[in-house]
C-alpha atoms as a PDB file:
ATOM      1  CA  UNK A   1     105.421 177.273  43.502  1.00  0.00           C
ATOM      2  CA  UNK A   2     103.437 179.808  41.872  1.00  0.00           C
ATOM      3  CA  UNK A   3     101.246 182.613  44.527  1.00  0.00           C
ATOM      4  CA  UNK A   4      97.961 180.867  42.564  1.00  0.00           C
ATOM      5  CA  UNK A   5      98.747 177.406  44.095  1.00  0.00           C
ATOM      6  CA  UNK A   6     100.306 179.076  47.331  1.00  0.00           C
ATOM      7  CA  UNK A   7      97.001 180.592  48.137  1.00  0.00           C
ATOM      8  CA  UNK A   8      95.098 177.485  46.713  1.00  0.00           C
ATOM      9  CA  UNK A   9      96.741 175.303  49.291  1.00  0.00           C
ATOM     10  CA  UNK A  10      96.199 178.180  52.081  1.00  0.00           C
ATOM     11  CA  UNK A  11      92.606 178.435  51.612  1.00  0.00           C
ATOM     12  CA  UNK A  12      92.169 174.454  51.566  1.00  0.00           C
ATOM     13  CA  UNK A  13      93.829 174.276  55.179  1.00  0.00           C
ATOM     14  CA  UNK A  14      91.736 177.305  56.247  1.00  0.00           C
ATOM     15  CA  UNK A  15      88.514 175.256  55.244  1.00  0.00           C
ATOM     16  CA  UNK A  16      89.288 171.695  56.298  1.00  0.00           C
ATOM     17  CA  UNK A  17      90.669 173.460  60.218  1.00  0.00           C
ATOM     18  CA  UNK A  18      87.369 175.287  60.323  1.00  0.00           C
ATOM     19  CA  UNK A  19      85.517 171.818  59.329  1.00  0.00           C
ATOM     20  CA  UNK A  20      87.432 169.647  61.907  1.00  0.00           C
ATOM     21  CA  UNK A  21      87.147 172.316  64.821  1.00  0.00           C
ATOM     22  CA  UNK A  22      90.533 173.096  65.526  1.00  0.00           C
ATOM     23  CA  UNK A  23      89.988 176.395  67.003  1.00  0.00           C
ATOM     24  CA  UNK A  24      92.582 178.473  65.098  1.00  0.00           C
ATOM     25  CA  UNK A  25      92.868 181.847  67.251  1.00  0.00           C
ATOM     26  CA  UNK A  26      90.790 184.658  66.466  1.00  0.00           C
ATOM     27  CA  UNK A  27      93.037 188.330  66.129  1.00  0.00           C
ATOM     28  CA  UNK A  28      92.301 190.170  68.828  1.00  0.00           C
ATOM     29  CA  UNK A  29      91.264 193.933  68.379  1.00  0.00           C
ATOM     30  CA  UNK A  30      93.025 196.135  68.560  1.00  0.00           C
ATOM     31  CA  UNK A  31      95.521 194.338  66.227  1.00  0.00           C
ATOM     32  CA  UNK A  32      98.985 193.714  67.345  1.00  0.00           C
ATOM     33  CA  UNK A  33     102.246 193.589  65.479  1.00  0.00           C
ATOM     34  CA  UNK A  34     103.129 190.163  64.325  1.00  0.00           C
ATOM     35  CA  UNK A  35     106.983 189.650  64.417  1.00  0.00           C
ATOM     36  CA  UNK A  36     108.286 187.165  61.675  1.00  0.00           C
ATOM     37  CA  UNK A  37     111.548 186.072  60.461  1.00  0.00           C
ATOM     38  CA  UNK A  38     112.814 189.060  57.912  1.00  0.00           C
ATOM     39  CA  UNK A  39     109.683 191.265  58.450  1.00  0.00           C
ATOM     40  CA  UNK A  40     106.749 192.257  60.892  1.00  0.00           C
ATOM     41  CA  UNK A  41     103.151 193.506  59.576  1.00  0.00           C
ATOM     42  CA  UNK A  42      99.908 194.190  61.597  1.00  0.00           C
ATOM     43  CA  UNK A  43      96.781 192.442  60.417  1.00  0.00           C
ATOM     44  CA  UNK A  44      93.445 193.876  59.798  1.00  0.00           C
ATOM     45  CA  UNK A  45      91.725 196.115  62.075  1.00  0.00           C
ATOM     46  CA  UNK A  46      88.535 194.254  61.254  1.00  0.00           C
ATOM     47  CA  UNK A  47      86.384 191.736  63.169  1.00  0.00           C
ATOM     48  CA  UNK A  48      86.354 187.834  62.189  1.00  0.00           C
ATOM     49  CA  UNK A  49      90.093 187.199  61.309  1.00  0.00           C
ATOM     50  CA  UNK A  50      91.704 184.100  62.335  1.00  0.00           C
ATOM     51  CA  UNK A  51      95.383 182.766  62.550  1.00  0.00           C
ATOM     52  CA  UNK A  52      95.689 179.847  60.636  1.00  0.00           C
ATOM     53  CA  UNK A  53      99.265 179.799  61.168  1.00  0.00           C
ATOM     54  CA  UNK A  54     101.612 181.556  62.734  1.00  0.00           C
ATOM     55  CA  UNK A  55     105.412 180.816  63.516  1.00  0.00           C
ATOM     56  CA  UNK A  56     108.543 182.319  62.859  1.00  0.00           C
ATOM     57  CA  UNK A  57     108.803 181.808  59.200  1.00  0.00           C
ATOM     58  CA  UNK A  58     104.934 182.157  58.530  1.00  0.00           C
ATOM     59  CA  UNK A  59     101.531 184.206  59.017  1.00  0.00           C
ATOM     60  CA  UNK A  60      98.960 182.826  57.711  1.00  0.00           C
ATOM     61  CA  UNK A  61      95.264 184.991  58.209  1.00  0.00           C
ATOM     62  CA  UNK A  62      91.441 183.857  57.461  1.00  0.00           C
ATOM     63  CA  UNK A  63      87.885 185.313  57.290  1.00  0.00           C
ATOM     64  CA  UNK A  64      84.695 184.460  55.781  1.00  0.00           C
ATOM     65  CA  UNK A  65      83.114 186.510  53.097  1.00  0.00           C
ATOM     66  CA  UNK A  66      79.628 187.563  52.655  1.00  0.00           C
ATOM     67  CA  UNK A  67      79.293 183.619  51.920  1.00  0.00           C
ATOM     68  CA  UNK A  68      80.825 180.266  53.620  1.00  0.00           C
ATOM     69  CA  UNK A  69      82.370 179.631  50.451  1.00  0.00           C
ATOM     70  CA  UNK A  70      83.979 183.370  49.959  1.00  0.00           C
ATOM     71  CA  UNK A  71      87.086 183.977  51.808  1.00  0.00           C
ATOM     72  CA  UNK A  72      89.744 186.043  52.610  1.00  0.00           C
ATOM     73  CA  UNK A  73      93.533 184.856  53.044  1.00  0.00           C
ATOM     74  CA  UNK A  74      96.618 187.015  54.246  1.00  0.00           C
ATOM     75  CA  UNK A  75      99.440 184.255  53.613  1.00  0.00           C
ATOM     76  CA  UNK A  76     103.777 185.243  53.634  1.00  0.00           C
ATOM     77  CA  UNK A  77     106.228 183.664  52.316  1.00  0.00           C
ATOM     78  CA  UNK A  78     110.081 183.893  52.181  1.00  0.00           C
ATOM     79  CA  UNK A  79     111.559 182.338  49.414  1.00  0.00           C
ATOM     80  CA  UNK A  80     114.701 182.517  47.167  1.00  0.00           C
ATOM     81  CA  UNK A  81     115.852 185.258  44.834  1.00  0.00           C
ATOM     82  CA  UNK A  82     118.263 185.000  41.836  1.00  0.00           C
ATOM     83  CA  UNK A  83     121.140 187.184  41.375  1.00  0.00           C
ATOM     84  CA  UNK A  84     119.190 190.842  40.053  1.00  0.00           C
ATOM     85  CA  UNK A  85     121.000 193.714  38.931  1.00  0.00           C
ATOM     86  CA  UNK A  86     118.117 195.898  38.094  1.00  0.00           C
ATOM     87  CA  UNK A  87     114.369 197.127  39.475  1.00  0.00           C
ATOM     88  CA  UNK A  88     113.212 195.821  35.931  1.00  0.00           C
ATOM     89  CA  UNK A  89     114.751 192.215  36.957  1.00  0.00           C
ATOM     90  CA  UNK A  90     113.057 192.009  39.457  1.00  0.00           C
ATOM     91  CA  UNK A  91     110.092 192.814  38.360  1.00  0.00           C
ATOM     92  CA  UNK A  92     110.566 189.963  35.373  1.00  0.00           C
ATOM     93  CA  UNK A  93     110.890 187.692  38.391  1.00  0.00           C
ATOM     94  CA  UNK A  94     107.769 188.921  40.284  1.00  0.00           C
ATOM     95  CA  UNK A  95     105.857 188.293  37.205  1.00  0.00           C
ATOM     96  CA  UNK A  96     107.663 185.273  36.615  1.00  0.00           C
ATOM     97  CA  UNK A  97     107.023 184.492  40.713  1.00  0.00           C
ATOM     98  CA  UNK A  98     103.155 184.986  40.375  1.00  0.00           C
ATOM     99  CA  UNK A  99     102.112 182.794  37.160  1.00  0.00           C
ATOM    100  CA  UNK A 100     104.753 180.131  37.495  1.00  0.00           C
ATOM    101  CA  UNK A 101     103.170 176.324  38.133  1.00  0.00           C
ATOM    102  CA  UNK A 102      99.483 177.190  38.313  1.00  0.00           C
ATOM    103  CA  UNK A 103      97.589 173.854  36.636  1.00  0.00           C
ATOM    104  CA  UNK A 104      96.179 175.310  33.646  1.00  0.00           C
ATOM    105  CA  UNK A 105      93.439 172.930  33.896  1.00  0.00           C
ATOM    106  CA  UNK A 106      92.194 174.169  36.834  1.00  0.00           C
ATOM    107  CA  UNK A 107      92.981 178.051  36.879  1.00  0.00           C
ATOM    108  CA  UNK A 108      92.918 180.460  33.373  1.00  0.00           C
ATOM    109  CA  UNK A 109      94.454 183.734  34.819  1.00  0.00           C
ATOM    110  CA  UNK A 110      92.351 186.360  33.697  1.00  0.00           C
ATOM    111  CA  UNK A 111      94.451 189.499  34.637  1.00  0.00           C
ATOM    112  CA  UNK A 112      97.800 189.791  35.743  1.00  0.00           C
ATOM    113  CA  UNK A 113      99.266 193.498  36.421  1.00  0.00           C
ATOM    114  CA  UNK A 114     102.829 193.886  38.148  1.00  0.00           C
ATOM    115  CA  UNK A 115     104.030 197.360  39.186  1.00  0.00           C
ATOM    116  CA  UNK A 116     107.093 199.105  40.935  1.00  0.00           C
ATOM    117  CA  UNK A 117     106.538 199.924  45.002  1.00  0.00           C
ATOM    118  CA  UNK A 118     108.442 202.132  45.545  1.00  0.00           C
ATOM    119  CA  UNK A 119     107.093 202.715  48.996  1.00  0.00           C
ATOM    120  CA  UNK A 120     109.004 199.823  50.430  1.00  0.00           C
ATOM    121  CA  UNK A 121     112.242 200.241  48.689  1.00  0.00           C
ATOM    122  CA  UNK A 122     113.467 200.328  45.266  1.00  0.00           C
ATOM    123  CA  UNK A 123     113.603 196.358  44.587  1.00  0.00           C
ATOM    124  CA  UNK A 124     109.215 196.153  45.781  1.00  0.00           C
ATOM    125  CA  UNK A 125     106.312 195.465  43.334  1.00  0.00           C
ATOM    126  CA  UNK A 126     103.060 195.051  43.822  1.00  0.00           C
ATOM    127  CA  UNK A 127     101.217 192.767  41.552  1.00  0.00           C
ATOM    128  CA  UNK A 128      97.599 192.054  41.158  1.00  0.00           C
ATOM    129  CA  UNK A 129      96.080 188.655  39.585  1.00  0.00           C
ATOM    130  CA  UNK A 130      92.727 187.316  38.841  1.00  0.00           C
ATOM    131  CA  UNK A 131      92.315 183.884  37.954  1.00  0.00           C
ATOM    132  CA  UNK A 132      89.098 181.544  37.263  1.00  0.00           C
ATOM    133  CA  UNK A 133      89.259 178.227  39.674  1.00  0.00           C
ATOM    134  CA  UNK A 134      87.211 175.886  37.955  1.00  0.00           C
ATOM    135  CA  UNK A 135      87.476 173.551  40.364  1.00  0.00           C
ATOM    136  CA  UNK A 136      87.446 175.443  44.163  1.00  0.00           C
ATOM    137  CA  UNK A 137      86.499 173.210  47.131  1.00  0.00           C
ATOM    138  CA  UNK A 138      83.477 174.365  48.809  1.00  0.00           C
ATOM    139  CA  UNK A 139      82.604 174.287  52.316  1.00  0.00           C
ATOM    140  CA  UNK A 140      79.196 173.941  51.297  1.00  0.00           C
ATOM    141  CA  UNK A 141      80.519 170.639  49.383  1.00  0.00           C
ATOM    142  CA  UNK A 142      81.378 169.669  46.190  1.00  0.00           C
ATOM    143  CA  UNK A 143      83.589 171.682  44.005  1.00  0.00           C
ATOM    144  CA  UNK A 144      82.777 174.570  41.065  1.00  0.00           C
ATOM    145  CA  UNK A 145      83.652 177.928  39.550  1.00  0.00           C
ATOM    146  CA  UNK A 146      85.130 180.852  41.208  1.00  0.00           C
ATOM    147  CA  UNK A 147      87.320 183.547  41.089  1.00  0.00           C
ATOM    148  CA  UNK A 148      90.489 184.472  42.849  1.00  0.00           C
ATOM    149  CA  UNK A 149      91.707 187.493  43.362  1.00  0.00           C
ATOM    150  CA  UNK A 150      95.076 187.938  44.492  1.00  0.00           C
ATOM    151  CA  UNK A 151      96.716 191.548  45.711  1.00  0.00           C
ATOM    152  CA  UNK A 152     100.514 190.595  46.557  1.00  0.00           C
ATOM    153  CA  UNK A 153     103.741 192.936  47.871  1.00  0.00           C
ATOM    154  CA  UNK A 154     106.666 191.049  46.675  1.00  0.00           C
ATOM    155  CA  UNK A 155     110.545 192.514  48.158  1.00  0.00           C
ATOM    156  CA  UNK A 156     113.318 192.104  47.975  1.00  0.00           C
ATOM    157  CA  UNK A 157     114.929 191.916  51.750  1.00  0.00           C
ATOM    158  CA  UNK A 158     116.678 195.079  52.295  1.00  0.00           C
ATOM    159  CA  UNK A 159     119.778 193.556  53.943  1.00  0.00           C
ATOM    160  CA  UNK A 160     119.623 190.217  51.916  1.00  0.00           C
ATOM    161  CA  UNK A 161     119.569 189.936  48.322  1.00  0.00           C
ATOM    162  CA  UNK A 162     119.312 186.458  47.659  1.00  0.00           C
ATOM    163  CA  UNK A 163     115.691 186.999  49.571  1.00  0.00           C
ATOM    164  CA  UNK A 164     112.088 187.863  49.206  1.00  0.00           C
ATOM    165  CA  UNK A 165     109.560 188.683  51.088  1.00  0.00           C
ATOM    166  CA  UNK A 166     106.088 188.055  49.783  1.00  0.00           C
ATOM    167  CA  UNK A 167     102.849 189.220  51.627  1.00  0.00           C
ATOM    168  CA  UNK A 168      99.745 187.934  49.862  1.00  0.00           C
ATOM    169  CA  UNK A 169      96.065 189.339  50.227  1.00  0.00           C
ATOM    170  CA  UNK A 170      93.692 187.028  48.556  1.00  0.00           C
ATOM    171  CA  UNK A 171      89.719 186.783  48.122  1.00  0.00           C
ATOM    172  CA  UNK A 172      87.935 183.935  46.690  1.00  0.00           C
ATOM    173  CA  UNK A 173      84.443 185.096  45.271  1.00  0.00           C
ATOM    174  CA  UNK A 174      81.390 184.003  43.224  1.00  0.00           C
ATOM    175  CA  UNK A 175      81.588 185.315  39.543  1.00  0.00           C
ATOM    176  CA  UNK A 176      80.428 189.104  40.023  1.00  0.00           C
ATOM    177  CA  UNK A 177      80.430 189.016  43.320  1.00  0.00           C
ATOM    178  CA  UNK A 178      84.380 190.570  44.292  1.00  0.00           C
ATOM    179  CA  UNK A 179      85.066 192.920  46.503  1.00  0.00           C
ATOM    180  CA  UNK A 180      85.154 196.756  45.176  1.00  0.00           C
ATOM    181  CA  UNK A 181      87.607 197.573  48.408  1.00  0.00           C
ATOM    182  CA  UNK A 182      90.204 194.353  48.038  1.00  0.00           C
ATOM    183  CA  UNK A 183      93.268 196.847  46.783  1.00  0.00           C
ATOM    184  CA  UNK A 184      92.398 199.500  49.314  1.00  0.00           C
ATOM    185  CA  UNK A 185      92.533 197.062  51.708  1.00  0.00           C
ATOM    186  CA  UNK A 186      95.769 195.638  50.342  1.00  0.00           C
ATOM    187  CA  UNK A 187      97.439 198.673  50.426  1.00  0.00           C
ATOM    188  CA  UNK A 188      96.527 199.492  54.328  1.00  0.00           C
ATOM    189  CA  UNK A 189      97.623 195.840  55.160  1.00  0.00           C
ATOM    190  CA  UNK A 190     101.257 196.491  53.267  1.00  0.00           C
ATOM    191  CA  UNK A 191     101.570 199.974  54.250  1.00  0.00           C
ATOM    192  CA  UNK A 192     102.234 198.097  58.224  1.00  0.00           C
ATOM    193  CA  UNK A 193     105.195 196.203  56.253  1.00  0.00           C
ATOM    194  CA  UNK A 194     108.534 196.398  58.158  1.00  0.00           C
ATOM    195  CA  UNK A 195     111.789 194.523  57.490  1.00  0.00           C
ATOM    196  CA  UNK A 196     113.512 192.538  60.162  1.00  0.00           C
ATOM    197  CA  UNK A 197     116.535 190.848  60.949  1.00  0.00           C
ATOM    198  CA  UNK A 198     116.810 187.456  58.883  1.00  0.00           C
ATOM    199  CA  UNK A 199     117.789 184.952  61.732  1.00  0.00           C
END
């Protein structure tokens, strides 16, 4: 599954909990450190966050934009690897990771820019994508254009090889209407980033 869909699928059960009232749990503030299996991060220090999800394998995060249709996701995953021997492997996989499966009828990726991370360890990248989503469900009904932004930490488990460990920070926006702070935010969100035992 390719991070497009991933986040597609995220921000569909984010929008059809908030329409059937199922009182996902709002983060309280000051944030606390959310333990996972194979890594821990602390969400936003920001007001209007919700857990979606949130078990040992998962963390899934929502808020509303400026706009019931604009939102923010933090979604994880843990998911396979394939034997690397290099940084530059893994990178090829990253890329590989982040455009794999999207339905080219619905999305045209726009932008797609995958870099080492070195502050995580040497096997870490951090990618950015932009896609169009011609055909985004609305809370406000219907579906229609928008635009996707996805900032994403993808590593390689420290004590596991044969793992990754992706953490996802996505906004969904109206065409010229993104957020000017998304990788700063990003960054603060993946600089919390520890690795934990695998069990």
């Amino acid at each position: 599954m390719s991070l497009v869909t991933l986040v597609t699928r995220v921000m569909a059960v984010s929008i059809m909990a908030t329409l059937m009232a199922c009182g996902p749990k709002q983060v309280q503030l000051p944030p606390e450190r959310s333990y996972h299996r194979g890594f821990s991060l602390v969400p936003p220090n920001e007001q209007g966050w919700f857990f979606q999800q949130r078990d040992h394998n998962t963390l899934v995060l929502a808020r509303h934009s400026s706009g019931l249709d604009e939102t923010y996701v933090i979604s994880t995953e843990v998911r396979g690897l394939p034997p690397l021997t290099s940084q530059s492997e893994f990178i090829n996989a990253v890329k590989e990771m982040a455009s794999r499966g999207s339905d080219p009828t619905r999305f045209t990726v726009m932008k797609l820019d995958v870099v080492p991370y070195s502050k995580k360890g040497d096997y870490c990248a951090r990618s950015y994508l932009m896609a169009e989503d011609r055909a985004a469900v609305r809370r406000t009904g219907g579906v229609g254009q928008m635009v996707l932004e996805l900032v994403v930490l993808s590593c390689r488990h420290p004590t596991n090889a044969d793992v990754a460990i992706n953490v996802v920070y996505s906004h969904r926006h109206y065409p010229d209407q993104g957020d000017p702070n998304l990788s700063g935010k990003a960054d603060m969100l993946f600089e919390s980033v520890e690795f934990t035992d695998l069990r």
